[in-house]
Protein backbone atom coordinates (compact mmCIF):
# COMPACT_ATOMS: atom_id res chain seq x y z
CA UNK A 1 0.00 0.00 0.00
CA UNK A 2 0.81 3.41 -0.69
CA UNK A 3 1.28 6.11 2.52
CA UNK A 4 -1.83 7.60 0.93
CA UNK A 5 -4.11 3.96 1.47
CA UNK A 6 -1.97 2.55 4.02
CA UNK A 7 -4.97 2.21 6.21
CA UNK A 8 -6.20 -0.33 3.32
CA UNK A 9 -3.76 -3.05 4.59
CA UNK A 10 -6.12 -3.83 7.81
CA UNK A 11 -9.07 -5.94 6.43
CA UNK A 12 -11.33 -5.49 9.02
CA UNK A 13 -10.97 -1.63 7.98
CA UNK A 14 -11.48 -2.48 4.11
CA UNK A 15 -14.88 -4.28 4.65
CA UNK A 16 -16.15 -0.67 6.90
CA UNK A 17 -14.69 1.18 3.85
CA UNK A 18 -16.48 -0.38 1.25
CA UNK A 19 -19.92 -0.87 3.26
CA UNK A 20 -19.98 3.19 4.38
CA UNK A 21 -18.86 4.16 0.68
CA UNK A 22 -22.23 2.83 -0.60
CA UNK A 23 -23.97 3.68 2.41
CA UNK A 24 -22.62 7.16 1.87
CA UNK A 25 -23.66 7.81 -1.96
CA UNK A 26 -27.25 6.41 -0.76
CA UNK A 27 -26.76 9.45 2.35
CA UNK A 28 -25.74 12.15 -0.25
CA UNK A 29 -28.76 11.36 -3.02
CA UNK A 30 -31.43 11.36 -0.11
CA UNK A 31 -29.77 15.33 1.35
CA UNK A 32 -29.56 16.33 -1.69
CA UNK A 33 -33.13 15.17 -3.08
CA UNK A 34 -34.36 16.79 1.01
CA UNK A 35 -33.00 20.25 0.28
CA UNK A 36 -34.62 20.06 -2.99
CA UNK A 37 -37.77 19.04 -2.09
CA UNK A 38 -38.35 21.54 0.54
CA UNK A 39 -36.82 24.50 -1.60
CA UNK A 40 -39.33 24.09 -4.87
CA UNK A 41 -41.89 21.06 -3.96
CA UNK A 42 -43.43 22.24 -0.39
CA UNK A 43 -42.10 25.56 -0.60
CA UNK A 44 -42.12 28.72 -3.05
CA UNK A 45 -38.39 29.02 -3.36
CA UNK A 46 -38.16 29.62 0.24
CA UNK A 47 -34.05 29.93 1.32
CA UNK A 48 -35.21 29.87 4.99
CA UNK A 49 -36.83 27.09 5.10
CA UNK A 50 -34.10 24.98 3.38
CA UNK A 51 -32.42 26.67 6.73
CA UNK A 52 -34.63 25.22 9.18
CA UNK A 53 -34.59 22.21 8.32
CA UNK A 54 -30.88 22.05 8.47
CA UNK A 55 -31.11 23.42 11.72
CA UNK A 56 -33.93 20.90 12.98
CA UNK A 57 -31.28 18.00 11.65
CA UNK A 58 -28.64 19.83 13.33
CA UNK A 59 -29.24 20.48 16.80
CA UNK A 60 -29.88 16.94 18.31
CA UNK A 61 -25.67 16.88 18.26
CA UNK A 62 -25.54 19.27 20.27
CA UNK A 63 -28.51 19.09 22.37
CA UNK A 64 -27.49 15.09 23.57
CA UNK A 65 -23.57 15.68 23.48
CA UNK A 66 -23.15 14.58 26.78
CA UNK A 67 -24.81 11.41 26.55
CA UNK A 68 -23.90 10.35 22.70
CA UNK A 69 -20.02 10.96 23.80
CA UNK A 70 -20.22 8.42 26.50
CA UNK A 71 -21.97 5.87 24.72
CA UNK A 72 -19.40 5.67 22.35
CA UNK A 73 -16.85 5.09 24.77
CA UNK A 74 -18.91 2.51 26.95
CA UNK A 75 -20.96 0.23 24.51
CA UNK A 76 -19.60 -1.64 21.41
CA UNK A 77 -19.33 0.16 18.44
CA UNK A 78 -20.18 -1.66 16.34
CA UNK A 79 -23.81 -2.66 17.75
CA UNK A 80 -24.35 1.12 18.35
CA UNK A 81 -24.04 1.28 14.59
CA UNK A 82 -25.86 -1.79 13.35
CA UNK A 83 -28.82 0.33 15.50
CA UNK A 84 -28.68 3.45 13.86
CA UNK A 85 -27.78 2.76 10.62
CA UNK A 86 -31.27 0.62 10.55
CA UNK A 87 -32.85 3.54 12.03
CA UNK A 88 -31.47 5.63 9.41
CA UNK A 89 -33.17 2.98 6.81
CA UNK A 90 -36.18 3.29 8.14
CA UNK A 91 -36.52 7.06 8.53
CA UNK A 92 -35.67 7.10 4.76
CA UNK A 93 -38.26 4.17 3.68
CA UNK A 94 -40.87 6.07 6.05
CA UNK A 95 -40.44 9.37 3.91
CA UNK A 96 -39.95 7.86 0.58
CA UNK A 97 -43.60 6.45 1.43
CA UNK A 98 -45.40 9.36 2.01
CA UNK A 99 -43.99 11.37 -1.04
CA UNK A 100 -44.74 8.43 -3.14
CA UNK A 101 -47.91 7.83 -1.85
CA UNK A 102 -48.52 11.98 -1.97
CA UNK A 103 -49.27 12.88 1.58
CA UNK A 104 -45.92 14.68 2.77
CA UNK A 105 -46.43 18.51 3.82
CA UNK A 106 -43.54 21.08 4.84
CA UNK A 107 -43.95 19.77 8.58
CA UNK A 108 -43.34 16.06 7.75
CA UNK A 109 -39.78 17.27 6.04
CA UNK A 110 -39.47 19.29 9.73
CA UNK A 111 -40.27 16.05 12.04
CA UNK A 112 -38.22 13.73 9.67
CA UNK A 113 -34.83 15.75 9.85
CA UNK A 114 -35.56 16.14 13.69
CA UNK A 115 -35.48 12.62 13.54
CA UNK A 116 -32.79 12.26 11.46
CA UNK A 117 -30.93 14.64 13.76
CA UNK A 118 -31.67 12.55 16.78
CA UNK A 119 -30.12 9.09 14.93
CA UNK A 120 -26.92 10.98 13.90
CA UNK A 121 -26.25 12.24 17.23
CA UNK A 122 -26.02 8.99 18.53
CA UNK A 123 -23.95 7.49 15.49
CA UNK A 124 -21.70 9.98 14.75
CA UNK A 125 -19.74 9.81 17.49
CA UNK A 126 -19.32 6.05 17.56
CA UNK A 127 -18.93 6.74 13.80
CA UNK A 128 -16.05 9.00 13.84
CA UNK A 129 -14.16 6.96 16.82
CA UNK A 130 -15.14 3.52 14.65
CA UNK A 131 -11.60 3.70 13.41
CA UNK A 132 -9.85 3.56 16.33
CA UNK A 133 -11.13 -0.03 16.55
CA UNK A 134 -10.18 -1.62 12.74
CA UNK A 135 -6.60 0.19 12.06
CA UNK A 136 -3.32 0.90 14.15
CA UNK A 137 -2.76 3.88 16.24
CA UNK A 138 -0.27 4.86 13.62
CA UNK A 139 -2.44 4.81 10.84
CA UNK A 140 -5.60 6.31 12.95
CA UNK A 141 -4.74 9.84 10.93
CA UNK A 142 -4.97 7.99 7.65
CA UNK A 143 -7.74 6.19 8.16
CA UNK A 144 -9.57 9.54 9.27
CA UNK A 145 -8.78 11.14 5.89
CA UNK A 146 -9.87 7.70 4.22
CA UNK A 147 -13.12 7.99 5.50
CA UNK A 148 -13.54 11.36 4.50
CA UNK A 149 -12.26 10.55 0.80
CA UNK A 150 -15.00 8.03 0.94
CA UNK A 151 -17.50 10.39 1.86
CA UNK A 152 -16.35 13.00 -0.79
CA UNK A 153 -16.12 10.52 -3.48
CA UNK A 154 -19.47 9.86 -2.88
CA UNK A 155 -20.09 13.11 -2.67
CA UNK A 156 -19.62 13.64 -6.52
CA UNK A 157 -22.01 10.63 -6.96
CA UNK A 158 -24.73 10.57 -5.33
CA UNK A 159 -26.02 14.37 -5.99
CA UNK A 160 -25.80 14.19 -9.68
CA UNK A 161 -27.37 10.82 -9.47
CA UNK A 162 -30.24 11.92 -7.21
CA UNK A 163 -30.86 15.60 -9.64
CA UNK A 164 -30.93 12.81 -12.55
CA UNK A 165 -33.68 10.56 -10.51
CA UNK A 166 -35.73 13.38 -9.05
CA UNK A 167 -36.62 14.27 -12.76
CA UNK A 168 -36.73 10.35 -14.01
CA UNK A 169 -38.81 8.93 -11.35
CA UNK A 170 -39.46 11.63 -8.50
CA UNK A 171 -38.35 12.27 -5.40
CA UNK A 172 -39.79 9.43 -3.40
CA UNK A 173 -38.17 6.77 -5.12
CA UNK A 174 -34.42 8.83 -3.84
CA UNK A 175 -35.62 8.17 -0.35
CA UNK A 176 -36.52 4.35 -1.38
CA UNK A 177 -33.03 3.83 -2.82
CA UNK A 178 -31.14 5.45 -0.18
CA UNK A 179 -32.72 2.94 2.46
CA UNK A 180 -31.27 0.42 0.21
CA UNK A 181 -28.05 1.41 0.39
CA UNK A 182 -27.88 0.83 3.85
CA UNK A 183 -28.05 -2.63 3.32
CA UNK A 184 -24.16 -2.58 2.56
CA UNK A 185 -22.99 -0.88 5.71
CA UNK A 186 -25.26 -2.85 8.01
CA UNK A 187 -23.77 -6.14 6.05
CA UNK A 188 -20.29 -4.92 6.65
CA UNK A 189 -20.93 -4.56 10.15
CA UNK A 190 -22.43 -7.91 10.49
CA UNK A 191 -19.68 -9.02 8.99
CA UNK A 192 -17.29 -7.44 11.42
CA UNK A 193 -19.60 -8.61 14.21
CA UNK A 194 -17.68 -12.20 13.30
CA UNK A 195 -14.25 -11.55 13.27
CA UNK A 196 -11.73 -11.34 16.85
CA UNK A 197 -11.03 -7.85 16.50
CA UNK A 198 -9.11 -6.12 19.42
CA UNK A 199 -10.06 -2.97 20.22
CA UNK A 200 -9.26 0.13 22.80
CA UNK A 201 -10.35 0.23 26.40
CA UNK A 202 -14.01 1.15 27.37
CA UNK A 203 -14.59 4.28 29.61
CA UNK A 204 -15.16 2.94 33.07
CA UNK A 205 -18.52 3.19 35.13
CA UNK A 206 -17.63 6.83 37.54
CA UNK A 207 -18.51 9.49 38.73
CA UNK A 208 -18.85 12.64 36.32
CA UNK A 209 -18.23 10.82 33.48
CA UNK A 210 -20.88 12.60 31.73
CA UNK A 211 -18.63 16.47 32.12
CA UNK A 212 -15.33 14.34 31.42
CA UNK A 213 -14.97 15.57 27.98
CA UNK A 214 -15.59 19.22 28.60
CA UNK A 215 -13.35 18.85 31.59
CA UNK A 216 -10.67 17.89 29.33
CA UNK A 217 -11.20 20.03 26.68
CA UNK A 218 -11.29 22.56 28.79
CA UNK A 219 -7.53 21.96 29.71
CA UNK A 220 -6.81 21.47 25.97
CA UNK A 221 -6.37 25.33 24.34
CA UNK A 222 -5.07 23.95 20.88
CA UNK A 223 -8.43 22.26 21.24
CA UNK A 224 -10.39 25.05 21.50
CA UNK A 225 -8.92 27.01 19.29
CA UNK A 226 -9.36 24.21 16.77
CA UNK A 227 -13.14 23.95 17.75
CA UNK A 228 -13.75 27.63 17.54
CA UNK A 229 -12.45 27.59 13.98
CA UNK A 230 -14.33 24.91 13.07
CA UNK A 231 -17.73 25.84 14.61
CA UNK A 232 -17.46 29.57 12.58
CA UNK A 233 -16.09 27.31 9.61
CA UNK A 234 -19.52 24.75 10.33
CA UNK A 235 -22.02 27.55 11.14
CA UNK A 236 -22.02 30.44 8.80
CA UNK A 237 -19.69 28.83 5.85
CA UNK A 238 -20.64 25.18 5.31
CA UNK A 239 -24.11 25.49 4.34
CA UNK A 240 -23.81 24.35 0.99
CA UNK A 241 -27.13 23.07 0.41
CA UNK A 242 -27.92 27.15 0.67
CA UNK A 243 -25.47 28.24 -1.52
CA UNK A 244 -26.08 25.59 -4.40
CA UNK A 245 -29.64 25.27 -4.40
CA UNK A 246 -30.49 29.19 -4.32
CA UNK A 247 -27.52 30.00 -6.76
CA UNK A 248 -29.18 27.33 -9.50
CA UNK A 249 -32.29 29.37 -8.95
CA UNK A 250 -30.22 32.44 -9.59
CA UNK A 251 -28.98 31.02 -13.04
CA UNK A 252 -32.35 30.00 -13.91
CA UNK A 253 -30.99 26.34 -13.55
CA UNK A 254 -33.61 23.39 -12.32
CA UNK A 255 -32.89 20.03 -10.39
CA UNK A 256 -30.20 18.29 -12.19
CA UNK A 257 -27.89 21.50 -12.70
CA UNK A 258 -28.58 21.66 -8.83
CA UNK A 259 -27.22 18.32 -8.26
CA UNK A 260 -24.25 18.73 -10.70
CA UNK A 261 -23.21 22.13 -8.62
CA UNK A 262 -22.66 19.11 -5.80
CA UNK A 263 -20.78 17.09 -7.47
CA UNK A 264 -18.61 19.45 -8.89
CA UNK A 265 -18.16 20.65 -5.10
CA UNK A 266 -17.07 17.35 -4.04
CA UNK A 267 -13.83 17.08 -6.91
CA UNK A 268 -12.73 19.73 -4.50
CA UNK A 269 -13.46 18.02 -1.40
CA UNK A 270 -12.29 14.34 -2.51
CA UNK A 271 -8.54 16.39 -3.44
CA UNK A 272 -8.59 17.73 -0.35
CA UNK A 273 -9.17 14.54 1.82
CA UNK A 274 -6.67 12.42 -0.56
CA UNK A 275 -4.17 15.38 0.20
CA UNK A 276 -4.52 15.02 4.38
CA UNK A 277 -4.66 11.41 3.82
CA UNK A 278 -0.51 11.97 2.52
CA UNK A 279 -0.26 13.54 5.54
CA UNK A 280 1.94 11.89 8.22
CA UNK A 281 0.48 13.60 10.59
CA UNK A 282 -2.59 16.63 11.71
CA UNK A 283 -1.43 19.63 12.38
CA UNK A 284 -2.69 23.05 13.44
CA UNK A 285 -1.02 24.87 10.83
CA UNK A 286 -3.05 23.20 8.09
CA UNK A 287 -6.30 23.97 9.70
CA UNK A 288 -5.44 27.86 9.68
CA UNK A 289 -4.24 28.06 6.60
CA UNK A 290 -7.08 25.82 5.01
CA UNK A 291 -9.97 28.35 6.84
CA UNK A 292 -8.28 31.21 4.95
CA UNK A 293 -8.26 29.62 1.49
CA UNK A 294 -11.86 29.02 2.42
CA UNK A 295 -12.95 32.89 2.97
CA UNK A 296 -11.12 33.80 -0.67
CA UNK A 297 -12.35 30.90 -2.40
CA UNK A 298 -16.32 32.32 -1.12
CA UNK A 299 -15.56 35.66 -1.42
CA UNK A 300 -14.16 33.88 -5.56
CA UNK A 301 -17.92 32.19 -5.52
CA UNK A 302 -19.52 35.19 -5.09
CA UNK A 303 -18.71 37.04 -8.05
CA UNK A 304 -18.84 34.82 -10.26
CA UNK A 305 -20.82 36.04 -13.06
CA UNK A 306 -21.86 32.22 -15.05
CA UNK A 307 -23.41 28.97 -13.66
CA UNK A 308 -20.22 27.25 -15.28
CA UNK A 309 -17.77 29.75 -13.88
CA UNK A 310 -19.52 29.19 -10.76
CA UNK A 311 -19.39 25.75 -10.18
CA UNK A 312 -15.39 25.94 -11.39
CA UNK A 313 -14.93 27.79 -8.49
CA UNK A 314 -16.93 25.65 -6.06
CA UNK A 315 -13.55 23.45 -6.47
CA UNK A 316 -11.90 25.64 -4.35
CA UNK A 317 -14.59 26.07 -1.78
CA UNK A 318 -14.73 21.95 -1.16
CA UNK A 319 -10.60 21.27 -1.05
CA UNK A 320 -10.17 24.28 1.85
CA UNK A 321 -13.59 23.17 3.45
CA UNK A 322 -12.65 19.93 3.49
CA UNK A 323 -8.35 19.72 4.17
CA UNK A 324 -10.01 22.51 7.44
CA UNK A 325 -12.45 19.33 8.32
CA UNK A 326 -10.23 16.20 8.00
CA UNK A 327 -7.41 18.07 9.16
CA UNK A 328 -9.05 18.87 12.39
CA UNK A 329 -11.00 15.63 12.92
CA UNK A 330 -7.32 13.71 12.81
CA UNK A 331 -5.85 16.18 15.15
CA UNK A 332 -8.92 15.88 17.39
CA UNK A 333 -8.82 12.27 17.06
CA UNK A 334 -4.69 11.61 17.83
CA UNK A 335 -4.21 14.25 20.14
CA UNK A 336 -6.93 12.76 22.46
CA UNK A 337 -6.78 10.28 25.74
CA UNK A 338 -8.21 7.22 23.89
CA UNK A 339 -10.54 7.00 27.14
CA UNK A 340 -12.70 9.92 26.38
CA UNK A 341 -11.72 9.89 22.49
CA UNK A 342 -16.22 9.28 21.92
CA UNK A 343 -17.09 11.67 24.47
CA UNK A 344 -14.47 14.68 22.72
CA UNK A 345 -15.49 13.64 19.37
CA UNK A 346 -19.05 14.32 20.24
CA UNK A 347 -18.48 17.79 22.02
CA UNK A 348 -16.24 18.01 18.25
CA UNK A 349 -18.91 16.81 15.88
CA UNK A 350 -21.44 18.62 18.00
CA UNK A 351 -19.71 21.73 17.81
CA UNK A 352 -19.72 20.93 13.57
CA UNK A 353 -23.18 20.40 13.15
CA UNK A 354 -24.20 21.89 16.41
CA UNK A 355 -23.32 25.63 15.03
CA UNK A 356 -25.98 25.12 12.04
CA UNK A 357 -28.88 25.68 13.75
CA UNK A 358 -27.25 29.14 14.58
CA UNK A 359 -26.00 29.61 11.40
CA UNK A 360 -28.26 27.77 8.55
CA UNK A 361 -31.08 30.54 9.35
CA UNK A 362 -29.13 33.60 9.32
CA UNK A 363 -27.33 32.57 5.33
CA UNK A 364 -30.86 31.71 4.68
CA UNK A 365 -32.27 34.59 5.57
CA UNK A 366 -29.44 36.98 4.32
CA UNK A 367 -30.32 34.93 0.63
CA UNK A 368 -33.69 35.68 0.59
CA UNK A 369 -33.59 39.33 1.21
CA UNK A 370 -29.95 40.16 -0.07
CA UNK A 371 -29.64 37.22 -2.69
CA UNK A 372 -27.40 34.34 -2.44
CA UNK A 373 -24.22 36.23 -3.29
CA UNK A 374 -24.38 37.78 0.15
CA UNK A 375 -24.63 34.51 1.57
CA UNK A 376 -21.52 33.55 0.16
CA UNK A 377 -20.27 36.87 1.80
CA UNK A 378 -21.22 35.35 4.91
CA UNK A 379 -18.97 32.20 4.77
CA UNK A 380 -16.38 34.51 3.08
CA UNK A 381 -16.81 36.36 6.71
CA UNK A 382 -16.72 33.40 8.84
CA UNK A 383 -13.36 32.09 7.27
CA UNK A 384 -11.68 35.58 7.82
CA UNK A 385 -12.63 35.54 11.27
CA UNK A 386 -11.46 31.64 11.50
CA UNK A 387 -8.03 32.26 10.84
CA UNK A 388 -7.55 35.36 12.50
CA UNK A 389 -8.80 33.20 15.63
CA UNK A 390 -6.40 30.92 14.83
CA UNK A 391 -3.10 33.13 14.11
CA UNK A 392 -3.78 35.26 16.92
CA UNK A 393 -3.50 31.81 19.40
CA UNK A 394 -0.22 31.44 17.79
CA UNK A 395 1.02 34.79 18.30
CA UNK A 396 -0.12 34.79 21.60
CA UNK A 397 0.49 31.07 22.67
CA UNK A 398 3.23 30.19 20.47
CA UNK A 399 5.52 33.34 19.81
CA UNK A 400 4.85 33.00 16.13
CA UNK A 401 6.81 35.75 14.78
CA UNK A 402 7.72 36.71 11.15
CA UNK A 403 11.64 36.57 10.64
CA UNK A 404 14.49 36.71 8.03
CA UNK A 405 15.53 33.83 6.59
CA UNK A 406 19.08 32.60 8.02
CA UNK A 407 19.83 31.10 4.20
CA UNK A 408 17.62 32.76 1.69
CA UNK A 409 19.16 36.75 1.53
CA UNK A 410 15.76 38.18 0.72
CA UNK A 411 13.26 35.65 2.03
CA UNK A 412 11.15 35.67 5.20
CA UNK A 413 10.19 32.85 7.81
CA UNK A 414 7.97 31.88 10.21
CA UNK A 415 9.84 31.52 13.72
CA UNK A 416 8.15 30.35 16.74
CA UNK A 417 9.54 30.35 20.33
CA UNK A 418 7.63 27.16 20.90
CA UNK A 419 6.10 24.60 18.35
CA UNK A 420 2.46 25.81 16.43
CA UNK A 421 1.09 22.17 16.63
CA UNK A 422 0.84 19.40 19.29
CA UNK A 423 3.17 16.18 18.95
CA UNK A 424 2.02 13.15 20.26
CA UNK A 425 2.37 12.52 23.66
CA UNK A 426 1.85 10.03 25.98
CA UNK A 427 -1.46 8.62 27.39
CA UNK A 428 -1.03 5.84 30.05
CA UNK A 429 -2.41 2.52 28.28
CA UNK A 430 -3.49 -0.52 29.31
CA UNK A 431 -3.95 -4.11 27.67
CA UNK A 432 -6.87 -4.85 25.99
CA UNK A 433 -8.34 -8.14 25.75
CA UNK A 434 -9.89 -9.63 22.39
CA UNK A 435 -13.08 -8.62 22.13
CA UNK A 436 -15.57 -10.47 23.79
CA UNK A 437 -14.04 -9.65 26.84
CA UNK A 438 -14.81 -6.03 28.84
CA UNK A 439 -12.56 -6.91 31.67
CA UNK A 440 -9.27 -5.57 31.60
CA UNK A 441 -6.73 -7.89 32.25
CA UNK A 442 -2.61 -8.22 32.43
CA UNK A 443 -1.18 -9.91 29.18
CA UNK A 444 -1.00 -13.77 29.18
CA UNK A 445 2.01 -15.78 29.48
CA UNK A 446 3.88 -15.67 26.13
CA UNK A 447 2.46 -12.42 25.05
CA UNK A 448 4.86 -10.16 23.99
CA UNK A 449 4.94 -6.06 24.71
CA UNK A 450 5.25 -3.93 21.46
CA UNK A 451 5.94 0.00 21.67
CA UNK A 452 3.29 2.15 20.45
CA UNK A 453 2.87 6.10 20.69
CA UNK A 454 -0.68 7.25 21.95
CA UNK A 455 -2.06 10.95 22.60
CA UNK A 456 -2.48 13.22 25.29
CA UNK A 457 -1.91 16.77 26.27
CA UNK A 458 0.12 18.48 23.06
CA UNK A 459 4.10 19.37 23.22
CA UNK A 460 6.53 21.04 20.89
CA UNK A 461 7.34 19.49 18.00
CA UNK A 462 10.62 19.42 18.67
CA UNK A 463 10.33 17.08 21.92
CA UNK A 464 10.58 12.99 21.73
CA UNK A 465 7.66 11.76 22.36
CA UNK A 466 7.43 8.76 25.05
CA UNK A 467 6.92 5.73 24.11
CA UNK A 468 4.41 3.52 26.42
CA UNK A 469 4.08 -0.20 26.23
CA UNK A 470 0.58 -1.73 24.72
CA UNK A 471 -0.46 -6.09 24.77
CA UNK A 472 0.54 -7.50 21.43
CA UNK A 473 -0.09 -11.34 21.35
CA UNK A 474 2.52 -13.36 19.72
CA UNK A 475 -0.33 -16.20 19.52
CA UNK A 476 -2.89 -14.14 17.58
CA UNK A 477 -3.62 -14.57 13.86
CA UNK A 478 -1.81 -11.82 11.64
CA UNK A 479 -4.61 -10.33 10.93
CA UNK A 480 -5.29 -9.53 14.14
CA UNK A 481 -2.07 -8.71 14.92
CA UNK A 482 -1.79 -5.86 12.17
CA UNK A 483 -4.10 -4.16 14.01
């Protein structure tokens, strides 16, 4: 394997791979095919609404962090996901019904992404930490950006596909498909259900386990300045189903141009995910950087004066949005006590899709009465602001200071008196059984210790990180031993 698809070598993590990559061009046909149907089916062209809906799918993430973080730390993964993805099936089979059959108002399309909203809360989470579970610690940053090519790639798919099927056979029949596509994750995770798969430890039964996450991301400021960033980034710039649907109606442009505005956002977004996935590791830098390319590649957007030149420059818009996104969700993700690594990805995701409900109504509002250029000029805002957030900590926090170059006569560097990003440090580990086993227990006679690195509180780059023993056993299949 490459360094880009190293995470491909662990077969427990190609069989999630495939199974969400289908899963996830079913996901993007049915959002698509919802914005679409609420913007020109049960509404007149109505920005807003598109906006409350997002923000009724939205805010059950943040609403239930506390309790969605802990699950995935305490229960099973896997089984947490085999529940919600069917729950997602059914939501979608339940709505595909009553457009079919006829009967769906405005308010159904509210309830059913309130719904929806509720689901995700729970399985995003154990979603997000799933890898942890299939590939090595070393290749946890990989797999991250893996899963987010996946859900890019299928990005470009399943829009265009839905735009074509909403004028083939109608709207209802996206929702039926999409339920079917769930059929391939849920069989990958049956499969999975089979195999001995070692995993991390589970977050033990104590006392104020529910505040453990915000207690610890609390004494984390690279992690709140990366969750600031990312909630101005996920609130006021990432509403894309805004931007696309109301710009098509701007061109004069109708369902499948709509869908092909998608698409052409994801070639962006796929390059940018393939790009962290080269990565050896997250850093801070990258996530700065990345929200500044996003506020010039809106403010680019806006002024576009052609469909076609407009959905060129979408390109731009989906690598920053998504190197910003991957970028962060690896940092997040390595940088984190593998303990509470479901409870901070919740507060993290949360924070993402949390900040829509705050945001989704305001771009939709500021498109119906300025006109959807403006609402570009809103995410054009909200990356601005992003990055000055995020130089400002390193001025501040890291002595960044602007310096000439000890080599180069005429060239400028970046100094800093101590390192912008985190290394990994060291989390104390324990050994983990195979699973099938919750009980911690010390390794076995004839098991051998192997030297991993895990995460904890960041240092400079410069220092050595520690290296802490983890259980390998000698006796286990190689398989399971790759992991």
């Amino acid at each position: 394997m490459t360094a880009m698809f190293r995470s491909l070598a662990h077969v427990d993590y190609r069989i999630w791979f495939v199974g969400a990559l289908v899963s996830n061009v079913g996901t993007w046909m049915q959002a698509t095919t919802q914005n679409w149907v609420v913007l020109t089916e049960l509404s007149a062209n109505d920005a807003l609404a598109v906006g409350l809906t997002m923000a009724l799918q939205f805010a059950p993430p943040l609403l239930l962090v506390p309790i969605t973080g802990l699950i995935a730390d305490r229960f099973d993964r896997r089984y947490i996901l085999m529940c919600t993805q069917s729950a997602l099936m059914l939501l979608g089979i339940g709505l595909g019904l009553l457009l079919l059959l006829g009967h769906a108002e405005l308010w159904h399309l509210y309830v059913f992404a309130a719904l929806l909203g509720i689901v995700n809360a729970v399985d995003t989470p154990a979603r997000q930490t799933f890898v942890s579970d299939l590939v090595a610690s070393s290749d946890m940053s990989n797999a991250v950006a893996l899963n987010s090519a996946s859900f890019n790639a299928a990005r470009m798919i399943g829009p265009a596909i839905a735009g074509l099927l909403i004028v083939l056979v109608g709207s209802g029949w996206v929702f039926m498909i999409n339920a079917a596509t769930f059929l391939a994750v849920i069989g990958a995770l049956v499969v999975l259900a089979r195999r001995p798969m070692r995993r991390i430890a589970r977050a033990p039964r104590e006392r104020g386990a529910f505040v453990a996450g915000f207690r610890y991301v609390m004494g984390r400021p690279d992690l709140l300045v990366v969750f600031a960033i990312v909630f101005l980034i996920g609130a006021f710039g990432m509403n894309f189903p805004i931007f696309s649907s109301t710009m098509a109606v701007e061109f004069g442009r109708g369902a499948g141009e709509y869908g092909v505005l998608n698409s052409i956002l994801a070639i962006g977004s796929l390059s940018g995910a393939l790009r962290a996935a080269r990565r050896e590791r997250a850093r801070i830098r990258i996530v700065i950087a990345a929200a500044a390319l996003f506020g010039v590649a809106s403010v680019v957007s806006a002024v576009m004066p052609t469909y076609w030149t407009f959905a060129a420059s979408t390109v731009l818009i989906g690598l920053s949005a998504v190197t910003l996104l991957t970028t962060a969700n690896g940092y997040v993700q390595t940088t984190t006590d593998p303990l509470l690594r479901g409870r901070v990805m919740a507060l993290y995701m949360a924070i993402l899709m949390g900040g829509t409900p705050v945001g989704a109504p305001v771009v939709g509002a500021v498109a119906n009465s300025l006109g959807p250029r403006w609402a570009l000029g809103v995410a054009a805002i909200a990356g601005a602001v992003a990055a000055i957030v995020g130089v400002c900590w390193l001025v501040v926090a890291r002595g960044m200071r602007l310096g000439r170059h000890p080599v180069r006569r005429w060239s400028a560097r970046l100094t800093f008196a101590d390192a912008p990003t985190a290394a990994i440090a060291v989390v104390p580990t324990r050994a983990v059984p195979v699973v099938g086993d919750d009980t911690l227990a010390p390794p076995p006679p004839g098991e051998e210790l192997e030297p991993t690195l895990t995460a904890e509180h960041p240092t400079a780059d410069s220092a050595r990180p520690a290296r802490t023993p983890a259980l390998r056993a000698s006796r286990a299949p190689a398989s399971t031993r790759a992991r």
